[in-house]
Protein backbone atom coordinates (compact mmCIF):
# COMPACT_ATOMS: atom_id res chain seq x y z
CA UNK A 1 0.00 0.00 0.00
CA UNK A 2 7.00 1.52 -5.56
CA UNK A 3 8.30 4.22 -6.73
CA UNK A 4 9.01 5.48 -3.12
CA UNK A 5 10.23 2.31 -1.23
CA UNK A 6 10.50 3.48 2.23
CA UNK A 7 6.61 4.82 2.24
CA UNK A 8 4.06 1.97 3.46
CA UNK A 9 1.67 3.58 2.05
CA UNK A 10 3.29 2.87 -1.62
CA UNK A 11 4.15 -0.22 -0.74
CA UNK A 12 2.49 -3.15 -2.10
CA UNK A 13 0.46 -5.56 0.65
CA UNK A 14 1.23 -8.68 1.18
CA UNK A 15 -2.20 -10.06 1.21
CA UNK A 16 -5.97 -8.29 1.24
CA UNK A 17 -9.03 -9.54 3.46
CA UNK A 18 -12.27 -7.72 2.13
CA UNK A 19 -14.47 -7.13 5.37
CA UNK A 20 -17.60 -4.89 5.17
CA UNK A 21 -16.63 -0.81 7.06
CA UNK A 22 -18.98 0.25 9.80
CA UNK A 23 -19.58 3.80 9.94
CA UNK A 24 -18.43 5.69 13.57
CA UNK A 25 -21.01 8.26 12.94
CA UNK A 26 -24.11 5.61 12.80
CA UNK A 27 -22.86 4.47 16.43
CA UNK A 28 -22.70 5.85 19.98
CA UNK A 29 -19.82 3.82 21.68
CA UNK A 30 -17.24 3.17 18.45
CA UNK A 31 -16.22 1.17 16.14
CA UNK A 32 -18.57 -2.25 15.91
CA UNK A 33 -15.90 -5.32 16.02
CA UNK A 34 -16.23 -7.77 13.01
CA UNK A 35 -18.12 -10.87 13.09
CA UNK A 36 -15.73 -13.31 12.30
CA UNK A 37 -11.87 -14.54 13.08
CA UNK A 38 -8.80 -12.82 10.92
CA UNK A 39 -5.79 -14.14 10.22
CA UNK A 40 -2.75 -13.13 12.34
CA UNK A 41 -0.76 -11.07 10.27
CA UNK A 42 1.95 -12.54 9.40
CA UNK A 43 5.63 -11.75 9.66
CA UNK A 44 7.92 -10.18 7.58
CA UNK A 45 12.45 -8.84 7.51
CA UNK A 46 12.40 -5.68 9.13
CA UNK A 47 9.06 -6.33 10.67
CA UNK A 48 7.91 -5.88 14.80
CA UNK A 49 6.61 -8.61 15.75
CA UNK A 50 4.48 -9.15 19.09
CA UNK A 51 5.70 -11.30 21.29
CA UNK A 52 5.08 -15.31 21.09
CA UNK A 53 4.45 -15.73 24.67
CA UNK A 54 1.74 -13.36 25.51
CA UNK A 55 -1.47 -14.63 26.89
CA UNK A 56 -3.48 -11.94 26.72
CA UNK A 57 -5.74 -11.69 24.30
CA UNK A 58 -6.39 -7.84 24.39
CA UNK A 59 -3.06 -6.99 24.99
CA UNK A 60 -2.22 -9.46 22.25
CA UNK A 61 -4.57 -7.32 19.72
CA UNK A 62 -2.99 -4.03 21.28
CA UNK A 63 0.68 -5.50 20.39
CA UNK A 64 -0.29 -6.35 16.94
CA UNK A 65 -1.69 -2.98 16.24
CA UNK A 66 1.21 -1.42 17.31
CA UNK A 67 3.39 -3.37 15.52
CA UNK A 68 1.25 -3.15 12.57
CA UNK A 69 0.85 0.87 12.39
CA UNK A 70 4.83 0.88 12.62
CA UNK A 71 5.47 -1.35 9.81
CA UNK A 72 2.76 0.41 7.50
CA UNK A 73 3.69 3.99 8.70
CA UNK A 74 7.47 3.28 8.02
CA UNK A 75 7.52 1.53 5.03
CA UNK A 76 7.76 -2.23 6.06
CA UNK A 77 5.26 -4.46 4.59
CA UNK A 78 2.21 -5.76 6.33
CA UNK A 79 -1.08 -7.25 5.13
CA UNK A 80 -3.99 -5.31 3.63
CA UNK A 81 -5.94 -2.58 4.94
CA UNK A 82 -8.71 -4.68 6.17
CA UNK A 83 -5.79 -6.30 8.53
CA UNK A 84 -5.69 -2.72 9.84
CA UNK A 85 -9.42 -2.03 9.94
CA UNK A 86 -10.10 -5.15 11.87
CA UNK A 87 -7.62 -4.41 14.67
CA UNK A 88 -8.73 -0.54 15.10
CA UNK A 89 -12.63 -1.93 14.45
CA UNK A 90 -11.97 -4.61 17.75
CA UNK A 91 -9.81 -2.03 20.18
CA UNK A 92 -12.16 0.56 19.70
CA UNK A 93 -14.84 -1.76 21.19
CA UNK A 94 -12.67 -3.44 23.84
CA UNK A 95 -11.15 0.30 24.68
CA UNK A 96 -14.16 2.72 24.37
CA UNK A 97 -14.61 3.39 28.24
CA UNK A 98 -10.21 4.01 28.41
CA UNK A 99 -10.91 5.82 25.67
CA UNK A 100 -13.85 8.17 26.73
CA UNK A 101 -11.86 8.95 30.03
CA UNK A 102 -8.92 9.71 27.83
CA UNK A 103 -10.42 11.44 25.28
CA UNK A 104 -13.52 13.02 27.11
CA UNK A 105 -15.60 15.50 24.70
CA UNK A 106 -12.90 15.38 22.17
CA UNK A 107 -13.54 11.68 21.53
CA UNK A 108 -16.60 12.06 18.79
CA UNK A 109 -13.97 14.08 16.55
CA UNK A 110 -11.06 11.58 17.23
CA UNK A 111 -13.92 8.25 16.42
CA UNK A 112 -14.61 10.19 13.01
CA UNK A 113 -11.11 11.24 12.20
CA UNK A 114 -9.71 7.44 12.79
CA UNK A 115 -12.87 6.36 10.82
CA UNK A 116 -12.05 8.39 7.81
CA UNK A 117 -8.30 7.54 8.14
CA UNK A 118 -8.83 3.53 7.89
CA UNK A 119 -11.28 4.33 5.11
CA UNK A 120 -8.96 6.06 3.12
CA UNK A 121 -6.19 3.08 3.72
CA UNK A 122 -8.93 1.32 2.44
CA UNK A 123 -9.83 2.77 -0.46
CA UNK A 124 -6.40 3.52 -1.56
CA UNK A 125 -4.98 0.29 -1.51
CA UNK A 126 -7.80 -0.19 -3.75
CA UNK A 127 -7.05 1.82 -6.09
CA UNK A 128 -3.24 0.73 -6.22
CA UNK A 129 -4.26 -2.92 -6.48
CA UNK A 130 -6.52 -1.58 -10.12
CA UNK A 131 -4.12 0.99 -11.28
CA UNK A 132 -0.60 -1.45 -10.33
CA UNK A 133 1.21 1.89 -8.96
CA UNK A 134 2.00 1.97 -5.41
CA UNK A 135 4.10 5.16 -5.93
CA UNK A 136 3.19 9.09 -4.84
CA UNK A 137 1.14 10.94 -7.03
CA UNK A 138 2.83 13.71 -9.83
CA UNK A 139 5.10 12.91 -12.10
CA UNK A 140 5.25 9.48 -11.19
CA UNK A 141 2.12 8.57 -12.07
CA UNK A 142 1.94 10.28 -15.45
CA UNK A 143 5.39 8.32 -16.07
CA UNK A 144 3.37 4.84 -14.89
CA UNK A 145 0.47 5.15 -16.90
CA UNK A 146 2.67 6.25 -20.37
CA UNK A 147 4.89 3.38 -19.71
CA UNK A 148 1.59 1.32 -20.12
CA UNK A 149 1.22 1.74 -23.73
CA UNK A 150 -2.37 2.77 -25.11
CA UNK A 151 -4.45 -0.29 -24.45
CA UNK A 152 -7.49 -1.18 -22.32
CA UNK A 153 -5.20 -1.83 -19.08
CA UNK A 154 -3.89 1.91 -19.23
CA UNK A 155 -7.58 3.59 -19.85
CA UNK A 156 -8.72 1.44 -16.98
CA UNK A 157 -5.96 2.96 -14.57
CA UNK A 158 -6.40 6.63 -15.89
CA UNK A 159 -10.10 6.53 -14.99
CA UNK A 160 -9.34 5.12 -11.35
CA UNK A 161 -8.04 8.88 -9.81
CA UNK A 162 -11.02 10.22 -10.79
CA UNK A 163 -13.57 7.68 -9.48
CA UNK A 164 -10.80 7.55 -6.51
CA UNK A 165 -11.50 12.07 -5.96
CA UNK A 166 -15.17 11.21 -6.46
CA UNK A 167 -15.44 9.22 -3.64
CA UNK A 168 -13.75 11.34 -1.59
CA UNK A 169 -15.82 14.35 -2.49
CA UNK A 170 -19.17 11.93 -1.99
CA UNK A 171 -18.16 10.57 2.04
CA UNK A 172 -19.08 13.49 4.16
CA UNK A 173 -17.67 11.49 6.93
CA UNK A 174 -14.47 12.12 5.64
CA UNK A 175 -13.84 15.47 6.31
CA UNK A 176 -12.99 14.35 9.61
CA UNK A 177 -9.57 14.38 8.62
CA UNK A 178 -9.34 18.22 8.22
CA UNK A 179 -11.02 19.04 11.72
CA UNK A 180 -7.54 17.65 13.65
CA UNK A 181 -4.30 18.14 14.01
CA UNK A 182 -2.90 15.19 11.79
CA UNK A 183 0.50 15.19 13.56
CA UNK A 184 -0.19 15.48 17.16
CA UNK A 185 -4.07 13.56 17.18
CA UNK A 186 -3.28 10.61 15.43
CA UNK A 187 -0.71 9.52 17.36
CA UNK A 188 -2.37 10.58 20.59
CA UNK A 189 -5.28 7.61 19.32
CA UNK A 190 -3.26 4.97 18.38
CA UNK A 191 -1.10 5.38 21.48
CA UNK A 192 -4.25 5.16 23.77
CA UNK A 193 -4.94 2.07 21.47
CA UNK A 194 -2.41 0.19 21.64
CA UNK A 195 -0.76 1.15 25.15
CA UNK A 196 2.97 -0.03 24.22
CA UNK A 197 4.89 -0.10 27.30
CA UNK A 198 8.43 -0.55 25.55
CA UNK A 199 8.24 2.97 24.01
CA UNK A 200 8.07 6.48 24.83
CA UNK A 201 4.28 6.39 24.11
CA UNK A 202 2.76 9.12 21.34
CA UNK A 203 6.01 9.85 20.11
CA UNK A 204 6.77 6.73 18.14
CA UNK A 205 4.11 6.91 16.30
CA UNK A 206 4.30 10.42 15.23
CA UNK A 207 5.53 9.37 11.02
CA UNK A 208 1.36 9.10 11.27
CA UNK A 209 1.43 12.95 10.28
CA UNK A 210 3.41 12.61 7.54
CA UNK A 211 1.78 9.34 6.42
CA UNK A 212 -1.26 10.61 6.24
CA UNK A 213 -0.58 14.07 4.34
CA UNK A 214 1.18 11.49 1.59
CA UNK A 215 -2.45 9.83 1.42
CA UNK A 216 -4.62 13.25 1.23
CA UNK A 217 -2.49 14.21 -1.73
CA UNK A 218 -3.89 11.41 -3.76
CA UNK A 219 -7.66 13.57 -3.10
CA UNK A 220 -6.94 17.15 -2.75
């Protein structure tokens, strides 16, 4: 989810679960957890790993999130989107009375903001898996699609950004992502999330800023 290698985001994933998206704004407490079992994500070089031995479950799910957001925020390559969406979709359940005392009145903006910001993982590993490009948009794309020739394939690829900018401009919901401060709220989230005790908390996942400005360029 490449013409920029060290960007997770234009990396390609390593395998893609299609799960149906719950919308925050339809519920009171969070995120609805799925209704059925996902694969552990599985490992890859350069990869964090949770540990082996853990026995608990929630702290288990908390590990792999962690581990997950650092792998897809720095570059490292993890499974699909819906990998992502599953674990946010199950902590948010688990979590939503740590995260109403964290969070207090700010938490309806943060639920919409993380809402929009799986979605948009979502949909854009969607559109990398039609259009084959898991590179940054610009120049790079124009090279990508002229290197495709003039057949079917590369007409199929150039319509893709604009059905990709049309469904951003159709999700109200996902304006979310403009009413917070991308570099400071983000990170506060995940960190209440996943609760890593080896780190120094917020701060190491703070490439979520940059991460997700990389992904707003594809829409703006």
């Amino acid at each position: 989810m490449s013409t920029i290698a060290t960007d997770q985001f234009h990396a390609q994933p390593a395998q893609m679960y299609v799960t149906p998206r719950p919308h925050l704004n339809q519920m009171d407490a969070g995120i609805r957890p799925m209704s059925r079992p996902f694969p552990a994500d599985i490992g890859h070089k350069n990869s964090y790993r949770p540990d082996s031995n853990i026995v608990d479950e929630d702290e288990m799910l908390r590990n792999e999130l962690f581990g997950h957001l650092l792998n897809r925020l720095n570059g490292f390559e993890v499974l699909g989107a819906a990998h992502l969406e599953y674990l946010v979709d199950n902590l948010w359940t688990i979590d939503s009375a740590h995260l109403e005392t964290t969070f207090g009145d700010r938490l309806p903006r943060m639920s919409s903001a993380i809402e929009a910001w799986v979605a948009l993982n979502v949909r854009l590993e969607k559109f990398q898996r039609a259009t084959q490009y898991y590179g940054p948009p610009g120049r790079e794309w124009k090279a990508h699609l002229q290197g495709m020739g003039n057949g079917a394939a590369r007409a199929k690829a150039c319509v893709e950004l604009p059905n990709l900018r049309a469904w951003w401009a159709d999700e109200d919901y996902m304006r979310a992502l403009r009413n917070i401060n991308v570099d400071r709220d983000l990170a506060e989230v995940f960190n209440a999330l996943t609760r890593f005790k080896g780190g120094n908390g917020a701060e190491e996942l703070a490439a979520a800023g940059a991460y997700t400005r990389r992904m707003l360029e594809w829409v703006s």
